[in-house]
N, C-alpha and C. Protein backbone atom coordinates (compact mmCIF):
# COMPACT_ATOMS: atom_id res chain seq x y z
N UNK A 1 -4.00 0.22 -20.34
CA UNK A 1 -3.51 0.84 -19.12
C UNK A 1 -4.01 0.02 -17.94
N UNK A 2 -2.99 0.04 -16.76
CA UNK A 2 -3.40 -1.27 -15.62
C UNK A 2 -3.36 0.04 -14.59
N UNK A 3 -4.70 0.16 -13.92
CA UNK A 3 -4.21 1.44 -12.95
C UNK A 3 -5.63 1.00 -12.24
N UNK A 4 -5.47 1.17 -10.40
CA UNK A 4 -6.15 1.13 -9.97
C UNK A 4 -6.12 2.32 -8.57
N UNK A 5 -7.09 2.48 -8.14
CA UNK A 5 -7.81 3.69 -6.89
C UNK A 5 -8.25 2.79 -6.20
N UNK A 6 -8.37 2.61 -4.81
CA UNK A 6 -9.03 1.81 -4.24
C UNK A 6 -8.88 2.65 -2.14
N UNK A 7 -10.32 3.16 -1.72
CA UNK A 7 -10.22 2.86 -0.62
C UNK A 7 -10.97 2.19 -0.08
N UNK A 8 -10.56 1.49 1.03
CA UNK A 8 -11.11 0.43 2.13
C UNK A 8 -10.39 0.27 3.70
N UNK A 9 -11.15 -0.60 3.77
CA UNK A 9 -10.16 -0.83 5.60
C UNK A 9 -9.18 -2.00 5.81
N UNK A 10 -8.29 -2.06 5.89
CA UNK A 10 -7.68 -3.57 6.30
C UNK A 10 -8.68 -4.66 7.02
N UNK A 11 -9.03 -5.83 6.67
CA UNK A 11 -9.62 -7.03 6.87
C UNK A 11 -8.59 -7.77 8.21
N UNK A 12 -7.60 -7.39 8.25
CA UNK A 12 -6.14 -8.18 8.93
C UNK A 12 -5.10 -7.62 8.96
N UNK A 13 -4.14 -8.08 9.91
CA UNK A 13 -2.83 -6.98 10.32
C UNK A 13 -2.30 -7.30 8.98
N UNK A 14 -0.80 -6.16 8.59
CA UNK A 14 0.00 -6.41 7.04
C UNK A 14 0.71 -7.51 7.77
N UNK A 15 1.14 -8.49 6.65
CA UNK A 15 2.01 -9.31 7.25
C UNK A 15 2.97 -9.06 6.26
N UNK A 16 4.37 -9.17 6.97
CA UNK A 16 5.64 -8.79 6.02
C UNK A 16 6.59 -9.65 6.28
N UNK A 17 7.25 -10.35 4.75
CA UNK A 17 8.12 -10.89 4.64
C UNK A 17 9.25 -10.65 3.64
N UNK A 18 10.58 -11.03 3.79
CA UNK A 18 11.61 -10.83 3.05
C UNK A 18 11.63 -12.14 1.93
N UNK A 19 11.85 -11.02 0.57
CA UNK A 19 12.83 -12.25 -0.16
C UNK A 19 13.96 -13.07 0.04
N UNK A 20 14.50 -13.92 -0.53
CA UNK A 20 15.97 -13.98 -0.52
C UNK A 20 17.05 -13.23 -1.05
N UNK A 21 16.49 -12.09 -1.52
CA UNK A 21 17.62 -11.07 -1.47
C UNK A 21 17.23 -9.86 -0.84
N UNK A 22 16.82 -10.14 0.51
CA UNK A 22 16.37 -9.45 1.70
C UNK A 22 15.68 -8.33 1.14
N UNK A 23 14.63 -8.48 0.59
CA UNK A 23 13.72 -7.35 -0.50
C UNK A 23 12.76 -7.46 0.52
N UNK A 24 11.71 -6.41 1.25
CA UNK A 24 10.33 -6.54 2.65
C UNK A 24 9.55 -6.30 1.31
N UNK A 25 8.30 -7.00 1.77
CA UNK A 25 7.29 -6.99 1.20
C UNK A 25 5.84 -7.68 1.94
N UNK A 26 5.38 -6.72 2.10
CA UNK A 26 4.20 -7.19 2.71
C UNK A 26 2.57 -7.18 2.48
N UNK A 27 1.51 -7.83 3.04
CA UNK A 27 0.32 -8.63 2.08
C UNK A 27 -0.78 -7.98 3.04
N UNK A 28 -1.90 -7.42 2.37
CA UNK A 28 -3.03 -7.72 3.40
C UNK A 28 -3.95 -7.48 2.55
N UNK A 29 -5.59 -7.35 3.02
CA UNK A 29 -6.69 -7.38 2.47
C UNK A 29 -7.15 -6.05 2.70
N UNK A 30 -7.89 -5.43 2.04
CA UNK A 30 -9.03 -4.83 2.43
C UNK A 30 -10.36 -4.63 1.98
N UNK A 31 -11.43 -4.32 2.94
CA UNK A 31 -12.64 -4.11 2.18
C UNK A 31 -13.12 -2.97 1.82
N UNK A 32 -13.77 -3.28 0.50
CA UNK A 32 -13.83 -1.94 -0.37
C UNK A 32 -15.47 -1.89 -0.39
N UNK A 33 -16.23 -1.13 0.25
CA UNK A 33 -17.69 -1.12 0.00
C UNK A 33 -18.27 -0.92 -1.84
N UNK A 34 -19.15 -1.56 -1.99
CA UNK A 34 -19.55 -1.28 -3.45
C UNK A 34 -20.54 0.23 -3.42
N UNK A 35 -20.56 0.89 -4.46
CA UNK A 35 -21.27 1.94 -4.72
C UNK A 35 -23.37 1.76 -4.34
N UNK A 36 -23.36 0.52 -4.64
CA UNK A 36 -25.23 0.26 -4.70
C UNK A 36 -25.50 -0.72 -3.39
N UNK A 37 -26.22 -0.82 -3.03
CA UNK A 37 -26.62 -1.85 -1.99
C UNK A 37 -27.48 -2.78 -2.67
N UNK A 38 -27.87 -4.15 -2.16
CA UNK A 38 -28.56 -5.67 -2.97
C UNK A 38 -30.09 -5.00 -2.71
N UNK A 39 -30.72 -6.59 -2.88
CA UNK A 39 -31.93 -6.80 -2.99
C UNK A 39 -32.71 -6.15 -1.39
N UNK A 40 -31.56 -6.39 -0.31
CA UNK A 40 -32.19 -6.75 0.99
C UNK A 40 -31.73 -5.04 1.30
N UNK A 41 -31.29 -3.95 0.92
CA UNK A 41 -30.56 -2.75 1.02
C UNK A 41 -29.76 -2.60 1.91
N UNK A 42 -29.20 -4.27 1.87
CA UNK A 42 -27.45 -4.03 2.84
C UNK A 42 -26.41 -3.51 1.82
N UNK A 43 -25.62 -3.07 1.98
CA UNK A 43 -24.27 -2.52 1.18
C UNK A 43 -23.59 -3.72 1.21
N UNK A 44 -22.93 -3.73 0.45
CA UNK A 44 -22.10 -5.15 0.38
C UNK A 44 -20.48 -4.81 0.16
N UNK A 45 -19.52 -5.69 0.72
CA UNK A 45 -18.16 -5.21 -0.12
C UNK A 45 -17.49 -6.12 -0.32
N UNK A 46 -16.13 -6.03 -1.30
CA UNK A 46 -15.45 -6.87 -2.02
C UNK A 46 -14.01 -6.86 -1.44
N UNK A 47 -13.54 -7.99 -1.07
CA UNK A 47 -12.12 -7.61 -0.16
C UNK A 47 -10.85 -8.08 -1.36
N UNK A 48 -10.31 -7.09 -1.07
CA UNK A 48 -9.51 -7.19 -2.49
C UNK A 48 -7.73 -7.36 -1.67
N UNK A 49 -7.27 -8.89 -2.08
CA UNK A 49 -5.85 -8.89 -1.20
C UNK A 49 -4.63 -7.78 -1.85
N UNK A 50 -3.68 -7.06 -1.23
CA UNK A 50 -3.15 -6.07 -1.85
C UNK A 50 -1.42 -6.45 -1.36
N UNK A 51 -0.24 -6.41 -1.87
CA UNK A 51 1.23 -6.80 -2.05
C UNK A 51 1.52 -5.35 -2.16
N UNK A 52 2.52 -4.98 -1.60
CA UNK A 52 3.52 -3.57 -1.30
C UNK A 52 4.92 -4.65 -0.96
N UNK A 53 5.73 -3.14 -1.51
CA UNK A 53 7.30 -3.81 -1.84
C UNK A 53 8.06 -2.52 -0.66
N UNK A 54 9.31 -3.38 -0.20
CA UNK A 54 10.49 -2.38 -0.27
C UNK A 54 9.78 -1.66 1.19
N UNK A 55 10.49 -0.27 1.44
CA UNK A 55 10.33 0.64 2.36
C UNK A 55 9.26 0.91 2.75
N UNK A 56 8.01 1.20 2.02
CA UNK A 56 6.42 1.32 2.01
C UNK A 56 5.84 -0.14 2.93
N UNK A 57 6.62 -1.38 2.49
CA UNK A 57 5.99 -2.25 2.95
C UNK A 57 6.47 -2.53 4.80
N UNK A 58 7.38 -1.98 5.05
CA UNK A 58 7.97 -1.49 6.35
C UNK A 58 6.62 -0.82 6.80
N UNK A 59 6.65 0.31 6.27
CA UNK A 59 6.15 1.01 6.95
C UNK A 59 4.29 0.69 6.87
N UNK A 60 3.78 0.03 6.15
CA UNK A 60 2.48 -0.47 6.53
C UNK A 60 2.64 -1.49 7.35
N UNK A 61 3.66 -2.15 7.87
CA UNK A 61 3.46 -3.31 8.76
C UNK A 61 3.74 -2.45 10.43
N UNK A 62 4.33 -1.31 10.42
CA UNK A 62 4.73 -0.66 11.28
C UNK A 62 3.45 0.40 11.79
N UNK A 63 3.15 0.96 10.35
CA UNK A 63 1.92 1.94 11.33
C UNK A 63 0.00 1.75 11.24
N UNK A 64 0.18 0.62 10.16
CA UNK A 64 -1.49 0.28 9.99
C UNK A 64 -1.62 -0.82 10.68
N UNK A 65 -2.75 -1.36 11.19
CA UNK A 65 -3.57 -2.54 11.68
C UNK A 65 -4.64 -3.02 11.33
N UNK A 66 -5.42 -3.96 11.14
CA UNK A 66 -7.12 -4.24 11.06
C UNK A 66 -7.60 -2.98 11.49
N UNK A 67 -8.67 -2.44 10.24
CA UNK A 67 -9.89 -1.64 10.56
C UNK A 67 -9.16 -0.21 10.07
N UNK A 68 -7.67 -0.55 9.93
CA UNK A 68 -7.24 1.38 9.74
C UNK A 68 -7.72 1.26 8.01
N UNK A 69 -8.15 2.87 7.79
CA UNK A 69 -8.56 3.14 6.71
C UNK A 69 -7.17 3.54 5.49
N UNK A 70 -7.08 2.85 4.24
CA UNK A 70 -6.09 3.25 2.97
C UNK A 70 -6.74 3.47 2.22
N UNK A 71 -5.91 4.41 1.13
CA UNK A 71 -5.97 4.20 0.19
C UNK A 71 -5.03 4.20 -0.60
N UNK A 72 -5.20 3.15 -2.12
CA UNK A 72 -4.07 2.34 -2.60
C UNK A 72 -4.61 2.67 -3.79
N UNK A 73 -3.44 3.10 -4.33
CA UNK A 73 -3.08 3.23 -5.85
C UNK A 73 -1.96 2.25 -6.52
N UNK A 74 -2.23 1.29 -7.39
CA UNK A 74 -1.47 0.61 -7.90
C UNK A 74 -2.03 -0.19 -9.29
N UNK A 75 -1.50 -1.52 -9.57
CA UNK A 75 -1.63 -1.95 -10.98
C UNK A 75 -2.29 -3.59 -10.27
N UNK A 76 -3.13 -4.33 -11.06
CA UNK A 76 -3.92 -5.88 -10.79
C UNK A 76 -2.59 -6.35 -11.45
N UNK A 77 -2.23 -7.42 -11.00
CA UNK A 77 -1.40 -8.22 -11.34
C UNK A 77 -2.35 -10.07 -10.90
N UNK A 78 -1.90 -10.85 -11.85
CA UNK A 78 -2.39 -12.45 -11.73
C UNK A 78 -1.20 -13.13 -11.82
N UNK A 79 -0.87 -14.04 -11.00
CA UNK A 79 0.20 -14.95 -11.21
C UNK A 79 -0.93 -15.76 -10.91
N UNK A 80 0.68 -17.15 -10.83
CA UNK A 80 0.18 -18.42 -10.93
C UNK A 80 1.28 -19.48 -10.47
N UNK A 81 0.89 -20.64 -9.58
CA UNK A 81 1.58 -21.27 -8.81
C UNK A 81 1.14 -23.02 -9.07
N UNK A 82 1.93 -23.37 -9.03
CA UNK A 82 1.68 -24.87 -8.84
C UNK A 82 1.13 -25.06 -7.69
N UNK A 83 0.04 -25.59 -6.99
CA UNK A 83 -0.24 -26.11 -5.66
C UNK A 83 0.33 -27.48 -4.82
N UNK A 84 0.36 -27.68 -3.85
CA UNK A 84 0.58 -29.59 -2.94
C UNK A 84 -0.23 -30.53 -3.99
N UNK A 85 -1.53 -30.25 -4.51
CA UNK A 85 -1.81 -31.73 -5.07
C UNK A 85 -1.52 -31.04 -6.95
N UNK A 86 -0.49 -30.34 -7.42
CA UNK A 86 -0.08 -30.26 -8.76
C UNK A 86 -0.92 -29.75 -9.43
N UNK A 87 -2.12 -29.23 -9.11
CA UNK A 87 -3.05 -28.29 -10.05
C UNK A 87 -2.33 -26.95 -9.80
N UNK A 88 -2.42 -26.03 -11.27
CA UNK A 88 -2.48 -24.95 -10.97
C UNK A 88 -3.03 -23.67 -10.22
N UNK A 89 -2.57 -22.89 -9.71
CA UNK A 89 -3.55 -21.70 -9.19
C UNK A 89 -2.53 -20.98 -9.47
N UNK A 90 -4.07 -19.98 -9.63
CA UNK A 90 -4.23 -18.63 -9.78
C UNK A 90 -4.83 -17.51 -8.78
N UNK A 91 -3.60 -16.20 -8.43
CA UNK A 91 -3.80 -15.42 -7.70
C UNK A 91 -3.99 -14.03 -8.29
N UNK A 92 -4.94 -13.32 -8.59
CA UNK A 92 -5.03 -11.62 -8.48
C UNK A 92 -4.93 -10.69 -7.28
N UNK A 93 -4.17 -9.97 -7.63
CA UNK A 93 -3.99 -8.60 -6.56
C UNK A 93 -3.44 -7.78 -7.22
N UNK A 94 -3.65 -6.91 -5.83
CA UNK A 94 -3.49 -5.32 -6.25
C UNK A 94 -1.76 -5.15 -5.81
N UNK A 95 -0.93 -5.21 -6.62
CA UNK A 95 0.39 -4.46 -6.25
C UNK A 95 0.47 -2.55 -6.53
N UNK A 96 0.79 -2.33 -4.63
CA UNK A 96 0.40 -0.98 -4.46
C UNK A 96 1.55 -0.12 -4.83
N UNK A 97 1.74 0.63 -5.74
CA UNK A 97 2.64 1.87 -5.77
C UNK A 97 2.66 2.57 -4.54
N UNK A 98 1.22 2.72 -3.67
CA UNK A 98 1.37 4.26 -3.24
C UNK A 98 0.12 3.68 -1.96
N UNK A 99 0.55 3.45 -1.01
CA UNK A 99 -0.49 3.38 0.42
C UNK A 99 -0.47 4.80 1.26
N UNK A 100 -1.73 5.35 0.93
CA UNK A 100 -1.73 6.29 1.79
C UNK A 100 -2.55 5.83 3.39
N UNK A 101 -2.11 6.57 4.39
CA UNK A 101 -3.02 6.15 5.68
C UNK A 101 -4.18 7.42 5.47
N UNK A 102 -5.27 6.73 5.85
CA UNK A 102 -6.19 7.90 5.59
C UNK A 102 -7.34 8.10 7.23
N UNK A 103 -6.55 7.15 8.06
CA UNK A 103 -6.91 7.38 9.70
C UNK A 103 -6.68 8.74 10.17
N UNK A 104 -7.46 9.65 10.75
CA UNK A 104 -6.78 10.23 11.62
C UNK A 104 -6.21 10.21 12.51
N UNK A 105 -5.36 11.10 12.95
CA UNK A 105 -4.28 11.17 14.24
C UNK A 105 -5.22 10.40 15.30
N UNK A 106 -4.39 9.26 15.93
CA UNK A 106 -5.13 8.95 17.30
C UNK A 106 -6.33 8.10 16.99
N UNK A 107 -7.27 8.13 16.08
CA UNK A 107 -8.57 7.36 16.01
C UNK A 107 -7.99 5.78 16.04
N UNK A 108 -6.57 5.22 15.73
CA UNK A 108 -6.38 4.04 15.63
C UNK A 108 -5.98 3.44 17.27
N UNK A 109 -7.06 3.15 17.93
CA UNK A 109 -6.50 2.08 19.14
C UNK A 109 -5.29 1.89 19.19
N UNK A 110 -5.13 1.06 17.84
CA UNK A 110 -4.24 0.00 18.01
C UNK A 110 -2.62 0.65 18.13
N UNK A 111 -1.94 1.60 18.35
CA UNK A 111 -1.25 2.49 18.29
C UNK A 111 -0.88 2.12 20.07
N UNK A 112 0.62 1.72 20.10
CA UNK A 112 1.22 1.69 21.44
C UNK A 112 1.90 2.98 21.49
N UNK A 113 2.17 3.44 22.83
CA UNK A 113 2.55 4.88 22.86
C UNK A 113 4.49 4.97 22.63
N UNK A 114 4.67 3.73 22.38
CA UNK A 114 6.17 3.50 22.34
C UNK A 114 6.46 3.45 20.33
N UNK A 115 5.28 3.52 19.80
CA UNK A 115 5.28 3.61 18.09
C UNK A 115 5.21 5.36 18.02
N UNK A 116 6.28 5.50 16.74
CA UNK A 116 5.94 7.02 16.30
C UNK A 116 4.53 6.83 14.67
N UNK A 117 3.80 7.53 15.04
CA UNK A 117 2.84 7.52 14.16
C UNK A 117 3.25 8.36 12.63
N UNK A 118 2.84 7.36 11.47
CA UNK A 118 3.58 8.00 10.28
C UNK A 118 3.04 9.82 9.97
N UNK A 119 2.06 10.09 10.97
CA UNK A 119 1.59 11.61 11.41
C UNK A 119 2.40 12.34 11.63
N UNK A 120 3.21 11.65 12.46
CA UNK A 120 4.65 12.33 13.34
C UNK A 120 5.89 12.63 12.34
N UNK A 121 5.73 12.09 11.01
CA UNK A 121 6.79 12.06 10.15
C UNK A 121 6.67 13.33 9.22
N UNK A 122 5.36 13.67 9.08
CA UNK A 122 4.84 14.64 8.06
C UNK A 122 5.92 15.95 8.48
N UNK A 123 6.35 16.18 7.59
CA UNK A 123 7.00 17.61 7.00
C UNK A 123 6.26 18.75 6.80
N UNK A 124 6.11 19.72 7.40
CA UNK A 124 5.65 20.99 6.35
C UNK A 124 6.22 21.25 5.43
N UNK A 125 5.30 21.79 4.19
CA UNK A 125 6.37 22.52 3.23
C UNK A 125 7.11 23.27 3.49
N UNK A 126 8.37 23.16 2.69
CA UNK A 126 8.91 24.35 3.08
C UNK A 126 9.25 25.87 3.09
N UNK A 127 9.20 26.46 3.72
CA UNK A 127 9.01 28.21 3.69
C UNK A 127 9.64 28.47 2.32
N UNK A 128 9.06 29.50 1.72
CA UNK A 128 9.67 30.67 0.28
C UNK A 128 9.47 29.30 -0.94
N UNK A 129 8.96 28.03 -1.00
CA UNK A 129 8.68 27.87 -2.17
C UNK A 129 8.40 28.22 -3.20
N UNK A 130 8.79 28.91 -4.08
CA UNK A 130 8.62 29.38 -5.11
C UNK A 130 8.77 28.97 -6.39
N UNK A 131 7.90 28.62 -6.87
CA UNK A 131 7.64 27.65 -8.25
C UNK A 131 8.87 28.53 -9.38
N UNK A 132 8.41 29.48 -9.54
CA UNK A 132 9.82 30.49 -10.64
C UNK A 132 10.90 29.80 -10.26
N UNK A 133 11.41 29.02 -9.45
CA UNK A 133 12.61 28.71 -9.43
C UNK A 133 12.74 27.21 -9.69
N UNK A 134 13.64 26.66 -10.75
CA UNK A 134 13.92 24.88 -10.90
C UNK A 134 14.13 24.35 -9.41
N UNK A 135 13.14 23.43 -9.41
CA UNK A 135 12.84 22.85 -7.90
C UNK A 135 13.90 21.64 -8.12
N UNK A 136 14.36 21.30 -9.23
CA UNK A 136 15.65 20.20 -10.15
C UNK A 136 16.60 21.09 -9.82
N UNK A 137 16.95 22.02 -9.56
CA UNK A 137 18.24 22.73 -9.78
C UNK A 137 19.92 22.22 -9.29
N UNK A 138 19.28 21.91 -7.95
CA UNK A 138 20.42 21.44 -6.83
C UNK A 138 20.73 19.96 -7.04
N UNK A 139 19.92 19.12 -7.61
CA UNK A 139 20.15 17.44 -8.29
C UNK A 139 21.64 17.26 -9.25
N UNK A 140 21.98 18.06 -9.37
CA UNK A 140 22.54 17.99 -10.38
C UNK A 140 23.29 17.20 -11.94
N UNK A 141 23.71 16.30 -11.92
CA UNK A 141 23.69 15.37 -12.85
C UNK A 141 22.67 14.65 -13.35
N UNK A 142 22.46 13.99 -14.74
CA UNK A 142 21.71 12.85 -14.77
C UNK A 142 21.87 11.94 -13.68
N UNK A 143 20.45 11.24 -13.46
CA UNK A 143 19.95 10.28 -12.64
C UNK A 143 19.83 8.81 -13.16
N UNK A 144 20.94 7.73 -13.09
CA UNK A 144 20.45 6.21 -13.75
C UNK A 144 19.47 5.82 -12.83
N UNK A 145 18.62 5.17 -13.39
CA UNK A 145 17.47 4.40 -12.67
C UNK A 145 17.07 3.04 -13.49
N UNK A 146 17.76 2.44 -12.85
CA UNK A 146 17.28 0.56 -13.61
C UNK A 146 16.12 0.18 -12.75
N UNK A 147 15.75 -1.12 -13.95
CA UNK A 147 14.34 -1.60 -13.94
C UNK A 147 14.99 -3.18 -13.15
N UNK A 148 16.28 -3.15 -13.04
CA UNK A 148 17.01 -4.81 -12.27
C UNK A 148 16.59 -4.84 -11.48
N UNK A 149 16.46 -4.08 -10.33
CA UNK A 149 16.00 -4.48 -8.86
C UNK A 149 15.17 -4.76 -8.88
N UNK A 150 13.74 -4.26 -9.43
CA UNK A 150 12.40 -4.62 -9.47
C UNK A 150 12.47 -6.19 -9.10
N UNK A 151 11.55 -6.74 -8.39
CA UNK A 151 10.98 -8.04 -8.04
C UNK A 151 9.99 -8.59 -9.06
N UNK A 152 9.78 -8.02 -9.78
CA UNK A 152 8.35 -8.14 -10.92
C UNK A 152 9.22 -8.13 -12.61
């Protein structure tokens, strides 16, 4: 099983770019404090670079900055690239299923008053939920879902 939890802070703004089949996807770091502190009883942390795809990756380039707090649920992935002088390299990261913002409302500076904050998007549930009833009901048909689009 490839499954990872991870919170930390962004190290650097997301930077987002398109494939050539206009797929967004965007890159950043963050640091993840370790559980123990060293010899000297500083805490230390490990900055782990992290890849988001598609709509999610919109929207981390849109509402996070350096220093805002995530957390990321996803799978380690390693590729590997030819470099300019023909040696190989090798890259690990975290490709994120699931970026949550875990800033509160307003604590992020970096927030121009002309951005809607992904705060502003939140839904309440909605009134008379009631589990007794197929929350599937109104979907109606089977659902195809291919694995083609995937970038991976």
């Amino acid at each position: 099983m490839n499954k990872v939890f991870l919170i930390g802070r962004l190290t650097r703004d997301p930077e987002l770019r398109y494939t050539t089949s206009n797929i967004p996807t965007a890159s950043f770091s963050i640091a993840v404090n370790r559980n123990f502190t060293n010899q000297s009883g500083e805490r230390e942390a490990d900055f782990i670079n992290i890849v988001v795809w598609r709509k999610q990756a919109e929207n981390v380039k849109n509402f996070i900055t350096k220093g805002s707090q995530v957390a990321i649920d996803g799978r380690i992935q390693t590729r590997s690239y030819d470099g300019e002088d023909g040696k190989k390299r090798y890259v690990t990261e975290v490709v994120a299923d699931n970026v949550q913002f875990l800033d509160s409302k307003g604590s992020n500076q970096n927030f121009s008053s002309e951005q809607v904050s992904p705060y502003d998007m939140i839904q309440s549930e909605p009134k008379g939920n009631d589990m007794k009833e197929n929350p599937y009901a109104d979907f109606g048909s089977n659902i195809e879902i291919s694995d083609d689009d995937l970038p991976f």
